[in-house]
PDB file of N, CA and C in Angstrom:
ATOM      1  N   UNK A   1      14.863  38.408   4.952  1.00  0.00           N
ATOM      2  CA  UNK A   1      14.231  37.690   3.858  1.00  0.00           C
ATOM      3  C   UNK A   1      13.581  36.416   4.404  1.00  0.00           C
ATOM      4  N   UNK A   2      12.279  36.466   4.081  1.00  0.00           N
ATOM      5  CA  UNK A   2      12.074  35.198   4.307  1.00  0.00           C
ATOM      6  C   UNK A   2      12.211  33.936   3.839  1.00  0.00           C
ATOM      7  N   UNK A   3      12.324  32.910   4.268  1.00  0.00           N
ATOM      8  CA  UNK A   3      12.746  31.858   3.795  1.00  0.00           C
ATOM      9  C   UNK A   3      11.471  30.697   2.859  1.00  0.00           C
ATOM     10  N   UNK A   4      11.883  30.333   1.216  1.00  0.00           N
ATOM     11  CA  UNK A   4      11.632  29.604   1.007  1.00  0.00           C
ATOM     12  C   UNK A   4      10.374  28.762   1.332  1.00  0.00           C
ATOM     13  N   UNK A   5       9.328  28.649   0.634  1.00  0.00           N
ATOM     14  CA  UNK A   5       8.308  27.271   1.336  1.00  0.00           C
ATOM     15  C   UNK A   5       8.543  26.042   0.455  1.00  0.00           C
ATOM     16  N   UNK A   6       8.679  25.376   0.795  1.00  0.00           N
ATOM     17  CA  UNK A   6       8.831  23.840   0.684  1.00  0.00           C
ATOM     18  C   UNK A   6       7.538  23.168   0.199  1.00  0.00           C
ATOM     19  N   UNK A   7       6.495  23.860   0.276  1.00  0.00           N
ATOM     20  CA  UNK A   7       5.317  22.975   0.754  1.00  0.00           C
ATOM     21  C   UNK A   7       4.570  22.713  -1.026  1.00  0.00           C
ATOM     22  N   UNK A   8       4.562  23.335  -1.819  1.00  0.00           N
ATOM     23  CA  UNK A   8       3.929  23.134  -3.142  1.00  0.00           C
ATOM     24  C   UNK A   8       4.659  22.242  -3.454  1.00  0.00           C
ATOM     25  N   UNK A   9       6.442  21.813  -3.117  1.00  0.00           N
ATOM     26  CA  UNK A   9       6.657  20.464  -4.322  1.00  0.00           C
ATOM     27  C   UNK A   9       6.796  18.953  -2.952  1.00  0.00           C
ATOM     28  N   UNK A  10       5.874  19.700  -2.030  1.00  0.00           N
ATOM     29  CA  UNK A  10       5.639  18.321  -1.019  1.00  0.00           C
ATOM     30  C   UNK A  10       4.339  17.696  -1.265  1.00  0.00           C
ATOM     31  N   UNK A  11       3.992  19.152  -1.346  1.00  0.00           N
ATOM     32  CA  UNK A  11       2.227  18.276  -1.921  1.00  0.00           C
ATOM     33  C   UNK A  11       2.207  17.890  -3.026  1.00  0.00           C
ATOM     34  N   UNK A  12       3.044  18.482  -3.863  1.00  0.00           N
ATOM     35  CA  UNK A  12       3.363  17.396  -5.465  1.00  0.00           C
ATOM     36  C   UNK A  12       3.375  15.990  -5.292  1.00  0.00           C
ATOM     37  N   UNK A  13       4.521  16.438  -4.033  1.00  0.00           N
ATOM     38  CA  UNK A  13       4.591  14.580  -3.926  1.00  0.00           C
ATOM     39  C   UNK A  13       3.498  13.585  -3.296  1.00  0.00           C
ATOM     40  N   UNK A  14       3.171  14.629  -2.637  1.00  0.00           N
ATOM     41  CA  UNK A  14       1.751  13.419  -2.057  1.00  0.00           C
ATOM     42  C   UNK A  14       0.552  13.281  -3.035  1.00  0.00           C
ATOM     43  N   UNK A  15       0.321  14.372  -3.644  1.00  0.00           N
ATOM     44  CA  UNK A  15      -0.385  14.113  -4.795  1.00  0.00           C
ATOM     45  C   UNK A  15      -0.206  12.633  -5.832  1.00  0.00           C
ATOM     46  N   UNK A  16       1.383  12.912  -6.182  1.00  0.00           N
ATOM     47  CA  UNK A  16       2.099  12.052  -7.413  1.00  0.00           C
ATOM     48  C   UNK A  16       1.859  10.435  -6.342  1.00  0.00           C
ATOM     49  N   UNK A  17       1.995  10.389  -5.304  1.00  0.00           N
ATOM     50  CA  UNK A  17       1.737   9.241  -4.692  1.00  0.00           C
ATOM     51  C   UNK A  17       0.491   8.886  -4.522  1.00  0.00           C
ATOM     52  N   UNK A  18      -0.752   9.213  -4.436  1.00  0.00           N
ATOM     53  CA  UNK A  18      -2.109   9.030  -4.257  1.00  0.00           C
ATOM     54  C   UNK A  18      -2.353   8.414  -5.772  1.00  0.00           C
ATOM     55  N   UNK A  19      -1.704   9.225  -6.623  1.00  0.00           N
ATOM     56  CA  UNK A  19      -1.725   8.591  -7.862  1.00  0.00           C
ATOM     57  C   UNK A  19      -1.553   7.267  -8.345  1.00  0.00           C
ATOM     58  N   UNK A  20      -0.547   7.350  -7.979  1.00  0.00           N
ATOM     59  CA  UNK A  20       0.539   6.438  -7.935  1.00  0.00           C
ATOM     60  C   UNK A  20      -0.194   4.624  -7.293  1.00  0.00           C
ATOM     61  N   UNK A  21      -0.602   5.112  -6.041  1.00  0.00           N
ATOM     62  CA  UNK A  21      -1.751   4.216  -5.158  1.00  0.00           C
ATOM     63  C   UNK A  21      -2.380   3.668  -6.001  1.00  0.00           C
ATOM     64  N   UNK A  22      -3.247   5.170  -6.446  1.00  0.00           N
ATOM     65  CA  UNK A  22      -4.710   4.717  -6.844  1.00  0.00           C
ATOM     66  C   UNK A  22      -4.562   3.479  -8.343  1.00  0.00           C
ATOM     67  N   UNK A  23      -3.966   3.907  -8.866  1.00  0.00           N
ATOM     68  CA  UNK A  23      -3.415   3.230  -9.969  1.00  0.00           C
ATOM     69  C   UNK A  23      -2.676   1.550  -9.577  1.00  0.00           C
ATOM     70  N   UNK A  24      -2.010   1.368  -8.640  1.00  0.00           N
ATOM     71  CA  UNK A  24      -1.435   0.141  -8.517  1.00  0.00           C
ATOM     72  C   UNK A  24      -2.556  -0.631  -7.889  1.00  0.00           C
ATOM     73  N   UNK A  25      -3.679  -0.424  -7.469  1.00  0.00           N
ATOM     74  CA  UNK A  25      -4.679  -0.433  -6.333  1.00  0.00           C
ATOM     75  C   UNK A  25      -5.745  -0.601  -7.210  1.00  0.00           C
ATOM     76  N   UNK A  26      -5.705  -0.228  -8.352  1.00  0.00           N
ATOM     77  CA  UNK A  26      -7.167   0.152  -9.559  1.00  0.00           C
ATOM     78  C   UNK A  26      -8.110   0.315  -8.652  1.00  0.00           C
ATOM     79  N   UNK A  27      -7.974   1.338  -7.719  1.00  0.00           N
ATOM     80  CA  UNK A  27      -9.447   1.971  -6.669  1.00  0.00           C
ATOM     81  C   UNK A  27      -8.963   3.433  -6.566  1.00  0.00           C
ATOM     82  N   UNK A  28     -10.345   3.801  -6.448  1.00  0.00           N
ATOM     83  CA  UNK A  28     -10.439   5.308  -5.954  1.00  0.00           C
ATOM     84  C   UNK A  28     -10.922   4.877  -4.652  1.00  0.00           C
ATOM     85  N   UNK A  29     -10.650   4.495  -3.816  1.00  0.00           N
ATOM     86  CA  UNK A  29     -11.307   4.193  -2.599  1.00  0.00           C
ATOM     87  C   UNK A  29     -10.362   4.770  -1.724  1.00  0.00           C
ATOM     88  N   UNK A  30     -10.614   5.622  -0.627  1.00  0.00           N
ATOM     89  CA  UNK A  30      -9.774   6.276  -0.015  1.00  0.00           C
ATOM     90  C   UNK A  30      -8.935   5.435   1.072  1.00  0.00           C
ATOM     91  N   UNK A  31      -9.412   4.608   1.722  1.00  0.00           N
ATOM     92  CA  UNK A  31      -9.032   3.547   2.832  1.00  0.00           C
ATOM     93  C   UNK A  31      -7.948   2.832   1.866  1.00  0.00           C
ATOM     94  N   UNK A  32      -8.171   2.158   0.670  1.00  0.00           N
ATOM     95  CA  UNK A  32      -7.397   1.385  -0.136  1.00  0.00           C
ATOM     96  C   UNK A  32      -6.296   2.466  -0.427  1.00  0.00           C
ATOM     97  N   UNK A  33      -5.954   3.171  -0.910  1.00  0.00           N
ATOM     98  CA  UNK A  33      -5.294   4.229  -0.865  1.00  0.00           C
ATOM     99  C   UNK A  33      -4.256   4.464  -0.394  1.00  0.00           C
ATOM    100  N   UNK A  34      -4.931   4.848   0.970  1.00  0.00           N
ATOM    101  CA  UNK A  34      -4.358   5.064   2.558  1.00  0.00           C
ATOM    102  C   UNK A  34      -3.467   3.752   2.685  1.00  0.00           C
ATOM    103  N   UNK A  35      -4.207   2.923   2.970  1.00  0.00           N
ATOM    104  CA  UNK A  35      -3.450   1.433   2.999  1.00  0.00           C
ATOM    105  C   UNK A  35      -2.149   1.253   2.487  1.00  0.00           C
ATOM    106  N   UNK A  36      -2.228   1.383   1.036  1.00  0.00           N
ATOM    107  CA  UNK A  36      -1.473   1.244   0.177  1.00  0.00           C
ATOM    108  C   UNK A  36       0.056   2.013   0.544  1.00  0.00           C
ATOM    109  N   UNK A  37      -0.323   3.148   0.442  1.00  0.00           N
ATOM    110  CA  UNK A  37       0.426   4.485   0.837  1.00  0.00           C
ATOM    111  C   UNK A  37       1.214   4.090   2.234  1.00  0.00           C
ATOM    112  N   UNK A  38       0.690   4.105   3.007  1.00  0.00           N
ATOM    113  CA  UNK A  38       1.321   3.339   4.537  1.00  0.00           C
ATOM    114  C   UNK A  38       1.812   2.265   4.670  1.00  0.00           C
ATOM    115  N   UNK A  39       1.415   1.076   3.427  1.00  0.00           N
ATOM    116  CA  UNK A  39       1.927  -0.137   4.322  1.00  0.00           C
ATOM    117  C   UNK A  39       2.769  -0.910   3.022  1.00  0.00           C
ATOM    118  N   UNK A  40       2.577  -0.228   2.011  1.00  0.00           N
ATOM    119  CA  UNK A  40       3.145  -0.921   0.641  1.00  0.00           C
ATOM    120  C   UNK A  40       4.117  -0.279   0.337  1.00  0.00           C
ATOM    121  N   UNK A  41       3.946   0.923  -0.286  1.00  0.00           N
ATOM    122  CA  UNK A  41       4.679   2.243  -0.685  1.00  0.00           C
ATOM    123  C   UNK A  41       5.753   2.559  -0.254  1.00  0.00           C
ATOM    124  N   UNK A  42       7.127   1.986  -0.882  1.00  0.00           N
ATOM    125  CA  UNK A  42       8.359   2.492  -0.275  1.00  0.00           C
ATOM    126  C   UNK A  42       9.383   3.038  -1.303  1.00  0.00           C
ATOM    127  N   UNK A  43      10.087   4.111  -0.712  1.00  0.00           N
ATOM    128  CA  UNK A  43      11.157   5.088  -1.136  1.00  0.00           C
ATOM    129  C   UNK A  43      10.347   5.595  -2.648  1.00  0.00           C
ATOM    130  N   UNK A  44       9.151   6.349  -2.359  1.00  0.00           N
ATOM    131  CA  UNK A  44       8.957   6.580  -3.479  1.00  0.00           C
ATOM    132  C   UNK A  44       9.401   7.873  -3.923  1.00  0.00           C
ATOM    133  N   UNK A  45       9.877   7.902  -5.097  1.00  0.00           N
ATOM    134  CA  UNK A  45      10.897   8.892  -5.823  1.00  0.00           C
ATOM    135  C   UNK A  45       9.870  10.103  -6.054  1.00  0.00           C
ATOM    136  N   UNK A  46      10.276  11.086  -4.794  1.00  0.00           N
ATOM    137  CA  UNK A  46       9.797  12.588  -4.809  1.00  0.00           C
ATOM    138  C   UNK A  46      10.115  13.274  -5.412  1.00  0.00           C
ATOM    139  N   UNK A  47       9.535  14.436  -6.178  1.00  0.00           N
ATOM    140  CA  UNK A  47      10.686  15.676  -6.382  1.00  0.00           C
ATOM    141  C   UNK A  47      11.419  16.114  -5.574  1.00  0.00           C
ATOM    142  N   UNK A  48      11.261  16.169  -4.152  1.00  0.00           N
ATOM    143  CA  UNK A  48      11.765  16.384  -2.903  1.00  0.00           C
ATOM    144  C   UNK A  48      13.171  15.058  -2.672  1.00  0.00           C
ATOM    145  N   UNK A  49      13.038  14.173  -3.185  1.00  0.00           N
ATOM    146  CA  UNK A  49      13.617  13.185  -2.890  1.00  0.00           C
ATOM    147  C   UNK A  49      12.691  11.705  -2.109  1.00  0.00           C
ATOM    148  N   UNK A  50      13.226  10.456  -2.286  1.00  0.00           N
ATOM    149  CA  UNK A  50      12.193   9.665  -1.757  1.00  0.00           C
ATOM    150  C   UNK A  50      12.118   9.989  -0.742  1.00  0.00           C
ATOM    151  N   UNK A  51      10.578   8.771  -0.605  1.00  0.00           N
ATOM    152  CA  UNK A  51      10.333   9.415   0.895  1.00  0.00           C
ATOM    153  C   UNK A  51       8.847   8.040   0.982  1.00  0.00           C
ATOM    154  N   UNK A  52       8.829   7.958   2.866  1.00  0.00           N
ATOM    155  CA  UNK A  52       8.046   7.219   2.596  1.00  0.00           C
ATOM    156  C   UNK A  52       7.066   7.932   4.120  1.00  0.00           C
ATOM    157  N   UNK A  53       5.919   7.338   3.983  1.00  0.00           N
ATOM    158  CA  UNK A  53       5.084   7.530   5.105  1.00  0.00           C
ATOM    159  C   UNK A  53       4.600   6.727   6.203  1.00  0.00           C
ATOM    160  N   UNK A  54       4.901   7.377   7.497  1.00  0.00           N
ATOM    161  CA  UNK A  54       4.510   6.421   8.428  1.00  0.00           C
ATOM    162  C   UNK A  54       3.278   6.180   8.899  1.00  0.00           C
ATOM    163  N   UNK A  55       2.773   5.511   9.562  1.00  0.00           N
ATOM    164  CA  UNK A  55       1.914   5.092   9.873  1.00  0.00           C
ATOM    165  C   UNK A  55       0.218   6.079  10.081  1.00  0.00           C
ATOM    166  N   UNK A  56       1.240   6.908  11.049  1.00  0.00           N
ATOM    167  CA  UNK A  56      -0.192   7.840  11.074  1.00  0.00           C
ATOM    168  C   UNK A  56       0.594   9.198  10.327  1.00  0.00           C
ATOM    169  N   UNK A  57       0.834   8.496   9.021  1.00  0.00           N
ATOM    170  CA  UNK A  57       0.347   9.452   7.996  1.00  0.00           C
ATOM    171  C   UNK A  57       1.479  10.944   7.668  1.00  0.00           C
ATOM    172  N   UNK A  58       2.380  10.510   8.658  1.00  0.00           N
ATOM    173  CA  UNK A  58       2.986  11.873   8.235  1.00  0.00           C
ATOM    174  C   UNK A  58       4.344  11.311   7.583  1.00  0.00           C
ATOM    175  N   UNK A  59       4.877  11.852   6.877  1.00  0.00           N
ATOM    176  CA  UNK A  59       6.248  11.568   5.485  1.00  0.00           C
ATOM    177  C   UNK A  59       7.646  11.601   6.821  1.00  0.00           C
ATOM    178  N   UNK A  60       8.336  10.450   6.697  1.00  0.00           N
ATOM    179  CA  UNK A  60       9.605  10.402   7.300  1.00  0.00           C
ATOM    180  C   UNK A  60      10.884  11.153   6.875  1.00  0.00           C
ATOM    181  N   UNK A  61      11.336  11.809   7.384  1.00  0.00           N
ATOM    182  CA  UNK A  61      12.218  12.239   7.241  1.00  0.00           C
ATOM    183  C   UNK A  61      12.202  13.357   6.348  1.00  0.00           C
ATOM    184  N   UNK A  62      11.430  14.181   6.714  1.00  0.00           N
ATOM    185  CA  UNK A  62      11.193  15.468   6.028  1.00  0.00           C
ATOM    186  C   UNK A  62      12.006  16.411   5.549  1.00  0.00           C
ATOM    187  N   UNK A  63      11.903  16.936   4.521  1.00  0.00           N
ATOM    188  CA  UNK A  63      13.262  17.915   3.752  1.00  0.00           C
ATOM    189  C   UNK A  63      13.307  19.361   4.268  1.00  0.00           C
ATOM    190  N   UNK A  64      12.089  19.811   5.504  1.00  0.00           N
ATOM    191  CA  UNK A  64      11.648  21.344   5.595  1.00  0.00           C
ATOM    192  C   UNK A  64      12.387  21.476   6.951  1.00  0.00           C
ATOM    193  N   UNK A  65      12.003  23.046   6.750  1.00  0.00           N
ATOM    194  CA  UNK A  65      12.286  23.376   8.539  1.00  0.00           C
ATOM    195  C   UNK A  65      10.928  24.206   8.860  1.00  0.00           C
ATOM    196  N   UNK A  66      10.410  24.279  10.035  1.00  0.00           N
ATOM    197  CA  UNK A  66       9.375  24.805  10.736  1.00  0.00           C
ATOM    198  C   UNK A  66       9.654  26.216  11.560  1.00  0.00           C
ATOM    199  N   UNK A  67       9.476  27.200  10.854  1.00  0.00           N
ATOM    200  CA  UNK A  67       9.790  28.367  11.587  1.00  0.00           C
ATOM    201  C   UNK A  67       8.295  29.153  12.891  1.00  0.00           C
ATOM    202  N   UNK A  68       8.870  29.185  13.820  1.00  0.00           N
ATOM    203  CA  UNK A  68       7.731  30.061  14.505  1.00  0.00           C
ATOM    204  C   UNK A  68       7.907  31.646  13.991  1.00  0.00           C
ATOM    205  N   UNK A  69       7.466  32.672  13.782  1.00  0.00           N
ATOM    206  CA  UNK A  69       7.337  34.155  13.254  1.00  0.00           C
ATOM    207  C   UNK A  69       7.032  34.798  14.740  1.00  0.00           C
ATOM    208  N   UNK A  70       7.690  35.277  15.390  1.00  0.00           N
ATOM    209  CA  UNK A  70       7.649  36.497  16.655  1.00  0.00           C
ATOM    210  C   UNK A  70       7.569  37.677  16.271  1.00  0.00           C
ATOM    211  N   UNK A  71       6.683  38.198  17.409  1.00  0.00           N
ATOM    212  CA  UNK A  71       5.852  39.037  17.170  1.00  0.00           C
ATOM    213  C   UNK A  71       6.852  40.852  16.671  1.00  0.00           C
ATOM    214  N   UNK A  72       8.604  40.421  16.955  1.00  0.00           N
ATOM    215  CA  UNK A  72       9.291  41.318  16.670  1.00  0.00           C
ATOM    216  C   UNK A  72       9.968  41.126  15.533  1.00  0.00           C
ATOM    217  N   UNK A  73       9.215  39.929  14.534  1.00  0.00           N
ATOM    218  CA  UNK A  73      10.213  40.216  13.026  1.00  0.00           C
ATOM    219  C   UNK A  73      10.802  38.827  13.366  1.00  0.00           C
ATOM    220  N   UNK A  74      11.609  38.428  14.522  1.00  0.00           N
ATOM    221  CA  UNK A  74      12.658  37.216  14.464  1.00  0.00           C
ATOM    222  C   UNK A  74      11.532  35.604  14.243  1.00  0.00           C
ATOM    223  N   UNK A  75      12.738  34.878  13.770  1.00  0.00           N
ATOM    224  CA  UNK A  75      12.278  33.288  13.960  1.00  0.00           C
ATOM    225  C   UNK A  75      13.024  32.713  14.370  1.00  0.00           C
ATOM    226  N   UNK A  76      11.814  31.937  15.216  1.00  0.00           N
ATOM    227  CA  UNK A  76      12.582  30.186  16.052  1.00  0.00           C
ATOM    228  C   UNK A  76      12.284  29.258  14.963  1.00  0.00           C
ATOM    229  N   UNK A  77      13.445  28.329  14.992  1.00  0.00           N
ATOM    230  CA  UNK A  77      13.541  27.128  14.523  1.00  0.00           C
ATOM    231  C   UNK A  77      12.378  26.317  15.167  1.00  0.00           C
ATOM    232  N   UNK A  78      11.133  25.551  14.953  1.00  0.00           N
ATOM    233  CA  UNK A  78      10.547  24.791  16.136  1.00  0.00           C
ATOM    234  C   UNK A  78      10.902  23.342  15.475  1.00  0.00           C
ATOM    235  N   UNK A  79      10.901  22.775  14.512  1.00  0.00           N
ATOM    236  CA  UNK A  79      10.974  21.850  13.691  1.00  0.00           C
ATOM    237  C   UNK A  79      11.961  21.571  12.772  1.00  0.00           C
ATOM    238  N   UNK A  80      12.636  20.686  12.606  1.00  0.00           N
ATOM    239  CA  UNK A  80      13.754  20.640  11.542  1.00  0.00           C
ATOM    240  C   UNK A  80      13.679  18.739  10.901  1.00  0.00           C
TER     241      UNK A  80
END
């Protein structure tokens, strides 16, 4: 069986945070945004659980695991 994707209520959350930005920020400006998101934005309450983002952009402490798929059916763990 394969396992679970994680990824529709992660992008919820990055969604619900861009929001979130854009609104505390009163800009649609993507840099302001970004900014915001990276350097303001903390423990914000995910569906995933909080979570915040580092610098270049990727979410700390991630809730997923990263499977590689071989070419005989099995998976490696590459990411956790």
């Amino acid at each position: 069986m394969n396992p679970p994707s994680i990824w529709p209520v992660t992008n919820a959350d990055g969604l619900r945070a861009i929001f979130e930005a854009a609104e505390k920020t009163n800009s649609l400006d993507t840099k302001t945004i970004s900014d915001y998101i990276r350097n303001t934005m903390k423990d914000f309450p995910g569906i995933t659980g909080p979570f915040n983002i580092r610098e270049d952009g990727e979410r700390v402490g991630a809730k997923f695991v990263v499977y590689k798929l071989n070419d005989n059916g099995t998976k490696d763990v590459v990411e956790q």
